[in-house]
PDB file of N, CA and C in Angstrom:
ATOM      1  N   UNK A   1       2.678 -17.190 -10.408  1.00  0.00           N
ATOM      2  CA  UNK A   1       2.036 -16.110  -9.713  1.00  0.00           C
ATOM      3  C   UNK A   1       2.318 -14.821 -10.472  1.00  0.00           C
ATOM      4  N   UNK A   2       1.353 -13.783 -10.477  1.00  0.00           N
ATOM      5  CA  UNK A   2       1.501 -12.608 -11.551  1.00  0.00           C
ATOM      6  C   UNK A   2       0.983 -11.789 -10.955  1.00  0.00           C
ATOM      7  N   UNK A   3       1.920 -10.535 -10.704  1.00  0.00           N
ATOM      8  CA  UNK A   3       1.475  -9.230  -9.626  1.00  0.00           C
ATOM      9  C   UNK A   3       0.773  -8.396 -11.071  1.00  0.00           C
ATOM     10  N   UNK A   4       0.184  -7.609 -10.639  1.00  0.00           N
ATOM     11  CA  UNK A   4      -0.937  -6.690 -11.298  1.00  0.00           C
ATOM     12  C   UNK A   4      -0.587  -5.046 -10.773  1.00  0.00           C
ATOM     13  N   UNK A   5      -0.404  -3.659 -11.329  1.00  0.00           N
ATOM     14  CA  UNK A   5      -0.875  -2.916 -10.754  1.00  0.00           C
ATOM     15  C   UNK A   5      -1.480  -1.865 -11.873  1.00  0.00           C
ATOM     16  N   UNK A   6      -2.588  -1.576 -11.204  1.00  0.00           N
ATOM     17  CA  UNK A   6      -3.099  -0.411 -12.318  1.00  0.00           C
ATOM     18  C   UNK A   6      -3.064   1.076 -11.521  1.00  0.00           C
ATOM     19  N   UNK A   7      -3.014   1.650 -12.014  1.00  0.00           N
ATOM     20  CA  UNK A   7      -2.378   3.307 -11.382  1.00  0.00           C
ATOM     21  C   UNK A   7      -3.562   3.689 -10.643  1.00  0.00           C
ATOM     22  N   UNK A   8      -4.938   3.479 -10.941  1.00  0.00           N
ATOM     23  CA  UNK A   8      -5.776   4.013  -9.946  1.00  0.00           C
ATOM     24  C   UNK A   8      -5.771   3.173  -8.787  1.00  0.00           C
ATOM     25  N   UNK A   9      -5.337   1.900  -8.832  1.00  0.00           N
ATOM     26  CA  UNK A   9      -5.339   0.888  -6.882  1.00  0.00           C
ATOM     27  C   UNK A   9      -4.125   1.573  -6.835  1.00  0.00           C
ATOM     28  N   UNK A  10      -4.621   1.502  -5.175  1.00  0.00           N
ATOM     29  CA  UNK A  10      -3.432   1.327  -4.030  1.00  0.00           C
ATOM     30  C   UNK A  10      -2.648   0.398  -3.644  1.00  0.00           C
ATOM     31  N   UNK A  11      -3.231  -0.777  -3.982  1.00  0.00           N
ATOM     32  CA  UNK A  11      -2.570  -2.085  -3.878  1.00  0.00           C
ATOM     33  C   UNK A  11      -2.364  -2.966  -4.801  1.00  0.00           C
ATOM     34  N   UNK A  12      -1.296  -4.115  -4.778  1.00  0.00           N
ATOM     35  CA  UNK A  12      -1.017  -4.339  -5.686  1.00  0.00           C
ATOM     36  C   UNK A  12      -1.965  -5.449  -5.810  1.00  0.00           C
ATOM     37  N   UNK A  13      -2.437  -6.130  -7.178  1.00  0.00           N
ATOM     38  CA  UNK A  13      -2.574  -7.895  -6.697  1.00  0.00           C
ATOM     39  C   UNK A  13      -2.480  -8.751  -7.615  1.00  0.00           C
ATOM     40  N   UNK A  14      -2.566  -9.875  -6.843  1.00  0.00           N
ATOM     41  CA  UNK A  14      -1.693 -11.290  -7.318  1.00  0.00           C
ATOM     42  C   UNK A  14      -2.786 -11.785  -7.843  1.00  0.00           C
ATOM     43  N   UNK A  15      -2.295 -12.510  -9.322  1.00  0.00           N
ATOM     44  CA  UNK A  15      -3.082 -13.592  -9.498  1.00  0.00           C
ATOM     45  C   UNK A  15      -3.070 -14.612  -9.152  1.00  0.00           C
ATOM     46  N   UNK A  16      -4.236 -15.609  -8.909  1.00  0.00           N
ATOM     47  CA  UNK A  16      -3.910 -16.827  -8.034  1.00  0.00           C
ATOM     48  C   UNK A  16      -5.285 -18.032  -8.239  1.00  0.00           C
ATOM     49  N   UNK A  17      -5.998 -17.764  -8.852  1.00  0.00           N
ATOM     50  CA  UNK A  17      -7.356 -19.014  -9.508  1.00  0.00           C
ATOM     51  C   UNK A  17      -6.781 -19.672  -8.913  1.00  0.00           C
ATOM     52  N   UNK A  18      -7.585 -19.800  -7.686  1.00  0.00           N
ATOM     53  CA  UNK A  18      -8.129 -20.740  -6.808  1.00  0.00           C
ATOM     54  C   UNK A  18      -8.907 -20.818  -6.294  1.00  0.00           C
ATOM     55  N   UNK A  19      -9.605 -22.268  -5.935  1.00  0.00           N
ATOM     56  CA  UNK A  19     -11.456 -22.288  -6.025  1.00  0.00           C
ATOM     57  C   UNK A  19     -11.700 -21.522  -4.417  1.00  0.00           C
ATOM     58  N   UNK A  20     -13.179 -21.183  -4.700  1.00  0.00           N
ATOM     59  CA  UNK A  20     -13.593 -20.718  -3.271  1.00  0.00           C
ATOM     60  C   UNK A  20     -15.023 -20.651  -3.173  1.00  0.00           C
ATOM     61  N   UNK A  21     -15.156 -21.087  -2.254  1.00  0.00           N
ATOM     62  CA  UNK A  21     -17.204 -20.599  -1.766  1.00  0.00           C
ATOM     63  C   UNK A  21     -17.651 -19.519  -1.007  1.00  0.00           C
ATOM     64  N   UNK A  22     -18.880 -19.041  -2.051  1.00  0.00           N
ATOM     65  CA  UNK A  22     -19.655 -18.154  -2.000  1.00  0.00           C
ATOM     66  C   UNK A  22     -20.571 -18.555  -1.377  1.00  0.00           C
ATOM     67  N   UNK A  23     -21.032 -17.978   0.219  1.00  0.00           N
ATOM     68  CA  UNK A  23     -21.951 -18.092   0.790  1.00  0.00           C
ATOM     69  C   UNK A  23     -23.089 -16.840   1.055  1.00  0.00           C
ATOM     70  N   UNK A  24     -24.067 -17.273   0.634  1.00  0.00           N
ATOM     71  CA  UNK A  24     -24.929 -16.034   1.121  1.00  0.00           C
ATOM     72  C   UNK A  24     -26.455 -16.402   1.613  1.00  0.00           C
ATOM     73  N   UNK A  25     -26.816 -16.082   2.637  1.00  0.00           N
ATOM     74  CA  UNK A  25     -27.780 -16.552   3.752  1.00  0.00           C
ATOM     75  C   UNK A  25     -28.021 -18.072   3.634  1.00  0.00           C
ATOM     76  N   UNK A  26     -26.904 -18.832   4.030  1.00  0.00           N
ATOM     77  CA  UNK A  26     -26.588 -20.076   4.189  1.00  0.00           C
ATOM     78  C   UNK A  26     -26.784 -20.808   2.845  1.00  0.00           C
ATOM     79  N   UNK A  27     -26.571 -20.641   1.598  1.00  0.00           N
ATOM     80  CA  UNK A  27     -26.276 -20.979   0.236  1.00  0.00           C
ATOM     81  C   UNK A  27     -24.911 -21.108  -0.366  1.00  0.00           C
ATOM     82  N   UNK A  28     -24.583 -21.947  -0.562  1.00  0.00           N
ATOM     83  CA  UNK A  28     -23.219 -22.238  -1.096  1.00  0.00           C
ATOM     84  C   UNK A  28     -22.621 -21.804  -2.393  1.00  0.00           C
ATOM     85  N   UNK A  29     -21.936 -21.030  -3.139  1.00  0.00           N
ATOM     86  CA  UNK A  29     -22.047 -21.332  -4.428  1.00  0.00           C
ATOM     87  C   UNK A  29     -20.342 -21.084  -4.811  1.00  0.00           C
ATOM     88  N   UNK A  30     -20.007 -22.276  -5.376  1.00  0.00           N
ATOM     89  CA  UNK A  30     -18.518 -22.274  -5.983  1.00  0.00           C
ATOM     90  C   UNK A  30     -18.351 -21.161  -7.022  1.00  0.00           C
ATOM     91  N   UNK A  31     -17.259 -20.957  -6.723  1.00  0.00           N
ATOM     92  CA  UNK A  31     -16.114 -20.038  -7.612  1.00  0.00           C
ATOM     93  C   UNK A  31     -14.778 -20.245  -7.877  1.00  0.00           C
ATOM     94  N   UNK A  32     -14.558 -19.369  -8.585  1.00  0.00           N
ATOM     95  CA  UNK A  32     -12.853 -18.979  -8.296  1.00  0.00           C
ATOM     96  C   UNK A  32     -12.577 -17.705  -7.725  1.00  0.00           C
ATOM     97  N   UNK A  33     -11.075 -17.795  -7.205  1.00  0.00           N
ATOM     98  CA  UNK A  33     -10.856 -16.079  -6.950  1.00  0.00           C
ATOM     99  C   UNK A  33      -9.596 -16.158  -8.351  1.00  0.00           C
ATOM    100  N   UNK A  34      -9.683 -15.399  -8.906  1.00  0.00           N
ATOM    101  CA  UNK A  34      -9.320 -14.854 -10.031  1.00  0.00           C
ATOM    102  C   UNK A  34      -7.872 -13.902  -9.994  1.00  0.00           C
ATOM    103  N   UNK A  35      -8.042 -13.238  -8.694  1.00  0.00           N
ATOM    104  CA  UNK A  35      -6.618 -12.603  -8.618  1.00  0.00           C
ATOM    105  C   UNK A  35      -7.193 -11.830  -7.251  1.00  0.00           C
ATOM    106  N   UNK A  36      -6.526 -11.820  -5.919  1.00  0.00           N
ATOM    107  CA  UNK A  36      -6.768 -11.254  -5.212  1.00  0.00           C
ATOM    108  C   UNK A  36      -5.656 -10.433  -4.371  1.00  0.00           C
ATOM    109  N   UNK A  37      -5.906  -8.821  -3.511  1.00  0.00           N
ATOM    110  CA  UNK A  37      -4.725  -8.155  -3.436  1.00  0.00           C
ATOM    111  C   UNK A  37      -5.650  -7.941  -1.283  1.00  0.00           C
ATOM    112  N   UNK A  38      -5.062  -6.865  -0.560  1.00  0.00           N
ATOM    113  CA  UNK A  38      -5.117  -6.876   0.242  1.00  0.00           C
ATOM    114  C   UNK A  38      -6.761  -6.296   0.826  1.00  0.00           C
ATOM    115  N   UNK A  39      -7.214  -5.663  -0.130  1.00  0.00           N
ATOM    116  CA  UNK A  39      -8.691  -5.273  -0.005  1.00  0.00           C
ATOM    117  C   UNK A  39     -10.163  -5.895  -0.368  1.00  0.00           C
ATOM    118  N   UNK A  40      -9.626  -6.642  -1.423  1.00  0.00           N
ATOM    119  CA  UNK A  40     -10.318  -7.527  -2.227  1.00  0.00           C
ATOM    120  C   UNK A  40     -10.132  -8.598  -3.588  1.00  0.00           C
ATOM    121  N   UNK A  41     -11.274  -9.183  -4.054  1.00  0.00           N
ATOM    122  CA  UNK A  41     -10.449  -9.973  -4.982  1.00  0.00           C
ATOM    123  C   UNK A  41     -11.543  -9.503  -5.654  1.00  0.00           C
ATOM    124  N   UNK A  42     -10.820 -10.077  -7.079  1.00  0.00           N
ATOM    125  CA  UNK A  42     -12.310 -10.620  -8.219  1.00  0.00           C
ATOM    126  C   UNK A  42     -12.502 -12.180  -8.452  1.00  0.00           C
ATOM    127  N   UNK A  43     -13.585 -12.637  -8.843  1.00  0.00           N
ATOM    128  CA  UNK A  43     -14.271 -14.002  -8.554  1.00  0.00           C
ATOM    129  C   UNK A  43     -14.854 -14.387  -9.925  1.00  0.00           C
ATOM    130  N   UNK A  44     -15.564 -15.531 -10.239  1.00  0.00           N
ATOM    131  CA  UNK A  44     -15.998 -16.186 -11.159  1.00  0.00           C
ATOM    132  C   UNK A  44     -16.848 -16.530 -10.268  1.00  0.00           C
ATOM    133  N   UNK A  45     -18.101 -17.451 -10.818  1.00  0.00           N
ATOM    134  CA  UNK A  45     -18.424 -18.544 -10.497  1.00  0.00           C
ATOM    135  C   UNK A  45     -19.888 -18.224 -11.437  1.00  0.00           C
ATOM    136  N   UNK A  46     -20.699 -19.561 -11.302  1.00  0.00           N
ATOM    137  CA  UNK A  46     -21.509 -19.727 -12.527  1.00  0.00           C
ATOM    138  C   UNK A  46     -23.193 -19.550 -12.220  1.00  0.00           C
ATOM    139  N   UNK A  47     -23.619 -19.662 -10.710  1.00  0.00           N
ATOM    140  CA  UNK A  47     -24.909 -19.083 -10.491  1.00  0.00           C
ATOM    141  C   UNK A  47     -25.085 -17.988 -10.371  1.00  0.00           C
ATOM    142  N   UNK A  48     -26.798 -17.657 -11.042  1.00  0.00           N
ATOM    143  CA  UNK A  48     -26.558 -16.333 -10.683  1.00  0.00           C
ATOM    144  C   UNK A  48     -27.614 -15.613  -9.786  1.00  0.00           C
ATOM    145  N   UNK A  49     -27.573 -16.203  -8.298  1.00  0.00           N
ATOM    146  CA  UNK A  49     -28.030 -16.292  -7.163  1.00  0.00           C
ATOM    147  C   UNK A  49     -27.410 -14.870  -6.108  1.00  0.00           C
ATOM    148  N   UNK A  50     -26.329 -14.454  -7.196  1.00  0.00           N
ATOM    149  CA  UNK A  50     -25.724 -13.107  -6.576  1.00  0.00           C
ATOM    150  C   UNK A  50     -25.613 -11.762  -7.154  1.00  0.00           C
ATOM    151  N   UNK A  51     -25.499 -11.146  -6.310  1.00  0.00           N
ATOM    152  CA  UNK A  51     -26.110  -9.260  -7.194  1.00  0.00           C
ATOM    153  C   UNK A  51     -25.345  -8.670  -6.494  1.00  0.00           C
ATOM    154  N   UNK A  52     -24.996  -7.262  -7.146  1.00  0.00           N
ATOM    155  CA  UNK A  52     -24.310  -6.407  -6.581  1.00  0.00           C
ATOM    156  C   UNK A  52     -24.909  -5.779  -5.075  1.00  0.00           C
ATOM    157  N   UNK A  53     -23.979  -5.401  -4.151  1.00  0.00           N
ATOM    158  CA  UNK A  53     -24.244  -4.936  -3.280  1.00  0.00           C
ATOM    159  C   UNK A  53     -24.854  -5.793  -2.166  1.00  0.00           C
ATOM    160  N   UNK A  54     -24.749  -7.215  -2.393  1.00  0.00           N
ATOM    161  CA  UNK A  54     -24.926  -8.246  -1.307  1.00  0.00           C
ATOM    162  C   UNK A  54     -23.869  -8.548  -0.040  1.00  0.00           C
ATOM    163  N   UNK A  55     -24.100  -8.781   0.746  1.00  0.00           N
ATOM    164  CA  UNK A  55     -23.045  -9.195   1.666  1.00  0.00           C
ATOM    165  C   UNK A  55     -23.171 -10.448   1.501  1.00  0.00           C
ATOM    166  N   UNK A  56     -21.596 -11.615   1.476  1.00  0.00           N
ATOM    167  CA  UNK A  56     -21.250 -12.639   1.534  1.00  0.00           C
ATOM    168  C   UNK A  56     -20.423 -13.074   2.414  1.00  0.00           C
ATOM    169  N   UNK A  57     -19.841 -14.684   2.229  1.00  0.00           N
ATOM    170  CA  UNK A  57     -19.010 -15.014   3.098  1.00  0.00           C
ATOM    171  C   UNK A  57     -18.309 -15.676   2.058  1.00  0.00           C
ATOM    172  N   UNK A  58     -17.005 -15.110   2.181  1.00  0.00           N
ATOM    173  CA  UNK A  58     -15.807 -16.161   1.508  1.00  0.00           C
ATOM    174  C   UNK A  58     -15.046 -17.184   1.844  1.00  0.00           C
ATOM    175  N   UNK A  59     -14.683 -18.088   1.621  1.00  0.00           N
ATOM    176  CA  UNK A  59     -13.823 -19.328   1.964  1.00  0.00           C
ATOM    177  C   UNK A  59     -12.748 -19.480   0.751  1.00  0.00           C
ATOM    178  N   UNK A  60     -11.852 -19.809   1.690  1.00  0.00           N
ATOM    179  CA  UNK A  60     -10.688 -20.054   0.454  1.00  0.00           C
ATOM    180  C   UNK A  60     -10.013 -20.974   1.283  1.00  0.00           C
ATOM    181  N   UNK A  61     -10.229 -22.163   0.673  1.00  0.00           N
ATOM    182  CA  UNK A  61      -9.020 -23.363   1.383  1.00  0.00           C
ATOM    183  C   UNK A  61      -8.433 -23.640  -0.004  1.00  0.00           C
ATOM    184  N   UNK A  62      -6.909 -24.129   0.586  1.00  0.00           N
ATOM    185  CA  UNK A  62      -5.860 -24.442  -0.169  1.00  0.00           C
ATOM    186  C   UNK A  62      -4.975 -25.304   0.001  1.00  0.00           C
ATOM    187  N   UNK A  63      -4.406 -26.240  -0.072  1.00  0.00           N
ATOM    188  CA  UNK A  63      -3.548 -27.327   0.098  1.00  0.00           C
ATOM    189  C   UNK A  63      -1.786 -26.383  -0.529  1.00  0.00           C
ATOM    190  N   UNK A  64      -2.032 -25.681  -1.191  1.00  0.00           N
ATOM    191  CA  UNK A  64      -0.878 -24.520  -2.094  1.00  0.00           C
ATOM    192  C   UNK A  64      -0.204 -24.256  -0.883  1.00  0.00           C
ATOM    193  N   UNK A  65       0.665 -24.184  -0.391  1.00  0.00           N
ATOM    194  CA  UNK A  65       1.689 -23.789   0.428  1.00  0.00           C
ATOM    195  C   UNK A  65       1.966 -22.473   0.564  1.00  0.00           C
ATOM    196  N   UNK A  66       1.920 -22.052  -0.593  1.00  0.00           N
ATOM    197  CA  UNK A  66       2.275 -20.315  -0.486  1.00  0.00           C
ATOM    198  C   UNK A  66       1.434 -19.561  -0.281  1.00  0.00           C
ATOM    199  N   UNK A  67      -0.192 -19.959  -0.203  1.00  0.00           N
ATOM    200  CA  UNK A  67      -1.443 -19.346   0.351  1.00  0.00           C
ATOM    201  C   UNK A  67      -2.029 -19.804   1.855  1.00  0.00           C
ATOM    202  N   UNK A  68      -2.320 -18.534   2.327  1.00  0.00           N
ATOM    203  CA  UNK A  68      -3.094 -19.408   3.635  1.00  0.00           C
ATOM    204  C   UNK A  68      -4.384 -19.427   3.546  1.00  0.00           C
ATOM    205  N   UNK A  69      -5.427 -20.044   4.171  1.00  0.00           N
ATOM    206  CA  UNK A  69      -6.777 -20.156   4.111  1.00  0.00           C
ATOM    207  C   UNK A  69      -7.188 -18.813   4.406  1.00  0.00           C
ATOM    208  N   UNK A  70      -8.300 -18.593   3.610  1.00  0.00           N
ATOM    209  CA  UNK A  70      -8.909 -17.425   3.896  1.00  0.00           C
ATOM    210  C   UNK A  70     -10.489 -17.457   4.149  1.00  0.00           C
ATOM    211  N   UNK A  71     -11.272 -16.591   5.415  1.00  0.00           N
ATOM    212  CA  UNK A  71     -12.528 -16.393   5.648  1.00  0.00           C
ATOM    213  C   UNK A  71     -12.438 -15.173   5.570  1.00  0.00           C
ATOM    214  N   UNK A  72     -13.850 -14.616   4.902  1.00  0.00           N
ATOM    215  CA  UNK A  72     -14.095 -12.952   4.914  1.00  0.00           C
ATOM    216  C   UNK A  72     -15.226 -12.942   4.802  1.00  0.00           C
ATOM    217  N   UNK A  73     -15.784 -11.824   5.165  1.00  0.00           N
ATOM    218  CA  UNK A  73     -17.065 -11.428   4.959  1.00  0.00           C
ATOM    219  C   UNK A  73     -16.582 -10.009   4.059  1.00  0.00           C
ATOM    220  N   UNK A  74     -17.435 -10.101   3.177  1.00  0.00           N
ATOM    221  CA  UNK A  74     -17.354  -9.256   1.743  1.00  0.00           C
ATOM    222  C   UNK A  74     -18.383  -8.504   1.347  1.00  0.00           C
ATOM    223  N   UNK A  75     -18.419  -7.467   0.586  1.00  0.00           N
ATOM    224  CA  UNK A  75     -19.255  -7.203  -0.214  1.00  0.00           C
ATOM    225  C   UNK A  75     -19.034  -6.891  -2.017  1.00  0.00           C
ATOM    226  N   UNK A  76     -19.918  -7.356  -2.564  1.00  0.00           N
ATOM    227  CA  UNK A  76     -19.873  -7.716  -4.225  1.00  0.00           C
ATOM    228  C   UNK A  76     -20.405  -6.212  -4.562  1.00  0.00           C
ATOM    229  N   UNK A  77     -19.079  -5.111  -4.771  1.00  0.00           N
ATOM    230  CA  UNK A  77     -19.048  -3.567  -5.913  1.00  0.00           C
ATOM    231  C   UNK A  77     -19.991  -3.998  -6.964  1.00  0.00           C
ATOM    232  N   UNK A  78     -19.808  -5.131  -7.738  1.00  0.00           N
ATOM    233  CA  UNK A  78     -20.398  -5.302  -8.914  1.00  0.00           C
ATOM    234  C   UNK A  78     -20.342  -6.795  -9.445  1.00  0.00           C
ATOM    235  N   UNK A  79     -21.426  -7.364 -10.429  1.00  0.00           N
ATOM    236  CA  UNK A  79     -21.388  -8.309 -11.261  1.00  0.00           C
ATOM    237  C   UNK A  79     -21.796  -7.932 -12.284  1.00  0.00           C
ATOM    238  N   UNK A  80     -20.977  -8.674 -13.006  1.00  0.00           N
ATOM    239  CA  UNK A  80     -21.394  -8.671 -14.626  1.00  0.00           C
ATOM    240  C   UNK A  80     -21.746 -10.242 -15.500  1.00  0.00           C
ATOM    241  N   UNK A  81     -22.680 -10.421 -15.817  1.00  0.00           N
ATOM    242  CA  UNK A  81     -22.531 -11.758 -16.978  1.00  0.00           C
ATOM    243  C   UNK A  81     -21.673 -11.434 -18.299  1.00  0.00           C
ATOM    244  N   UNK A  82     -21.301 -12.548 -17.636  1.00  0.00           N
ATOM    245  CA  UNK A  82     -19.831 -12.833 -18.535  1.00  0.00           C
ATOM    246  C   UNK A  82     -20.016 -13.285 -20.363  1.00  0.00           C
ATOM    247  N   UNK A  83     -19.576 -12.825 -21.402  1.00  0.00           N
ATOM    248  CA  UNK A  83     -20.326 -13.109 -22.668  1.00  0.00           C
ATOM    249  C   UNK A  83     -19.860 -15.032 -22.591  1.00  0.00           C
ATOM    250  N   UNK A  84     -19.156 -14.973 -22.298  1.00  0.00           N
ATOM    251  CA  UNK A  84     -18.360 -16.968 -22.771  1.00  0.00           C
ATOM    252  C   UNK A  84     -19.116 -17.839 -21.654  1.00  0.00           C
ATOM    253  N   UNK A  85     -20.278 -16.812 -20.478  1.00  0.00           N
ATOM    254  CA  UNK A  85     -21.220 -17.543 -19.773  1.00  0.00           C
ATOM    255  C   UNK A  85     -20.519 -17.209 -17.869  1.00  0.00           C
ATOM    256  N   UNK A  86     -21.492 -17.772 -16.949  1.00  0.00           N
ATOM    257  CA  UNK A  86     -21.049 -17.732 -16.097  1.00  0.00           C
ATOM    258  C   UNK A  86     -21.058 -15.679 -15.820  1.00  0.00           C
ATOM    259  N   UNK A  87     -20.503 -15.426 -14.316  1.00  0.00           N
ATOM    260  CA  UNK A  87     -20.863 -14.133 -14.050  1.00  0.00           C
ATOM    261  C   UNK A  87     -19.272 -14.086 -13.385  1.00  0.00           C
ATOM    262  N   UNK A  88     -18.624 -12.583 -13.263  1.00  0.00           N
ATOM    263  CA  UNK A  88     -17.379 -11.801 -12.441  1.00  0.00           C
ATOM    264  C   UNK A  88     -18.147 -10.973 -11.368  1.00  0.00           C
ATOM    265  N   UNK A  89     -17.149 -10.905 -10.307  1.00  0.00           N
ATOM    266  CA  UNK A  89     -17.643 -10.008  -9.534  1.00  0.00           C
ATOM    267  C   UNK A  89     -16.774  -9.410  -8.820  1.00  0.00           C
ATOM    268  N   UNK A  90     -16.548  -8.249  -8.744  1.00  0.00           N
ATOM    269  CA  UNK A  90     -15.826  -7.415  -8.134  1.00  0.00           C
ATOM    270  C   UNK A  90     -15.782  -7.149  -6.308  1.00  0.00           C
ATOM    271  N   UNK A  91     -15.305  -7.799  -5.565  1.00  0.00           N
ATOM    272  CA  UNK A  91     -15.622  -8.092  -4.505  1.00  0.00           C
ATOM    273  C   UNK A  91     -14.834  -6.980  -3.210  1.00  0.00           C
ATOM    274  N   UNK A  92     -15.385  -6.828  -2.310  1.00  0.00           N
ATOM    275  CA  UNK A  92     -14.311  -5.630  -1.334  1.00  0.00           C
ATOM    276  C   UNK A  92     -14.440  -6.663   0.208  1.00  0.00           C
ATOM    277  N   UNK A  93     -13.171  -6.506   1.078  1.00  0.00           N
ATOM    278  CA  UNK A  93     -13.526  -7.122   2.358  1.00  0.00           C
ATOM    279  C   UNK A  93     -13.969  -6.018   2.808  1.00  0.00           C
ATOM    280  N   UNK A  94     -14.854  -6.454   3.962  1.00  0.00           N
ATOM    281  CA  UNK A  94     -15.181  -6.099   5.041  1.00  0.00           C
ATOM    282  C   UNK A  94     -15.056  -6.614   6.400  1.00  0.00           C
ATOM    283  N   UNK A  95     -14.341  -7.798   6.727  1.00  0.00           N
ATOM    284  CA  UNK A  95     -13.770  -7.970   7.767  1.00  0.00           C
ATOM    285  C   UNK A  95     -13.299  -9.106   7.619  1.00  0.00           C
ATOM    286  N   UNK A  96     -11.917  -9.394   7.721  1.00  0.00           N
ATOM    287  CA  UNK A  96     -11.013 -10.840   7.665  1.00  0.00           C
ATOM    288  C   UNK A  96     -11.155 -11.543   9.110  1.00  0.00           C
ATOM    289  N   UNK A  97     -11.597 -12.850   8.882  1.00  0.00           N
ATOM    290  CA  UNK A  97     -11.896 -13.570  10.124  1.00  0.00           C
ATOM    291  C   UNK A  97     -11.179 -14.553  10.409  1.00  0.00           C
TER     292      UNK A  97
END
């Protein structure tokens, strides 16, 4: 596990790649979360069925002991296509469920 802080967040965050689904108006699409802190995470995943400024739904199940499952409803700050393929996305909660 690898804490992160850069001087402009407020919070700190952890890295932690572990898979998760991207839902958006009942569409599924796998990812990873890449490193996530108390506001939001950043993500991977390889369709590119998602755009900035969408609202989603996150899932994060884990068998990992030191994580608990996570549901959120989110919104995606930004995506970028990634040059080595596949897209990042900069993600913010909007309400932990």
């Amino acid at each position: 596990m690898y804490f992160a802080q850069n001087d402009k967040r407020s919070f700190h965050r952890m890295e932690i790649n572990l898979p998760i689904e991207i839902v958006k108006d009942g569409v599924s699409y796998p990812g990873t979360c890449n490193d996530l802190s108390s506001t939001g995470m950043r993500i991977t995943f390889n369709d590119s069925g998602l755009n900035t400024d969408q609202q989603v739904e996150i899932l994060l199940e884990t068998t990992d002991s030191r994580f608990l499952p996570l549901h959120a409803v989110a919104k995606l700050l930004r995506v970028n296509q990634e040059e080595q393929g596949g897209y990042s996305a900069a993600v913010e909660f909007i309400e932990l469920k």
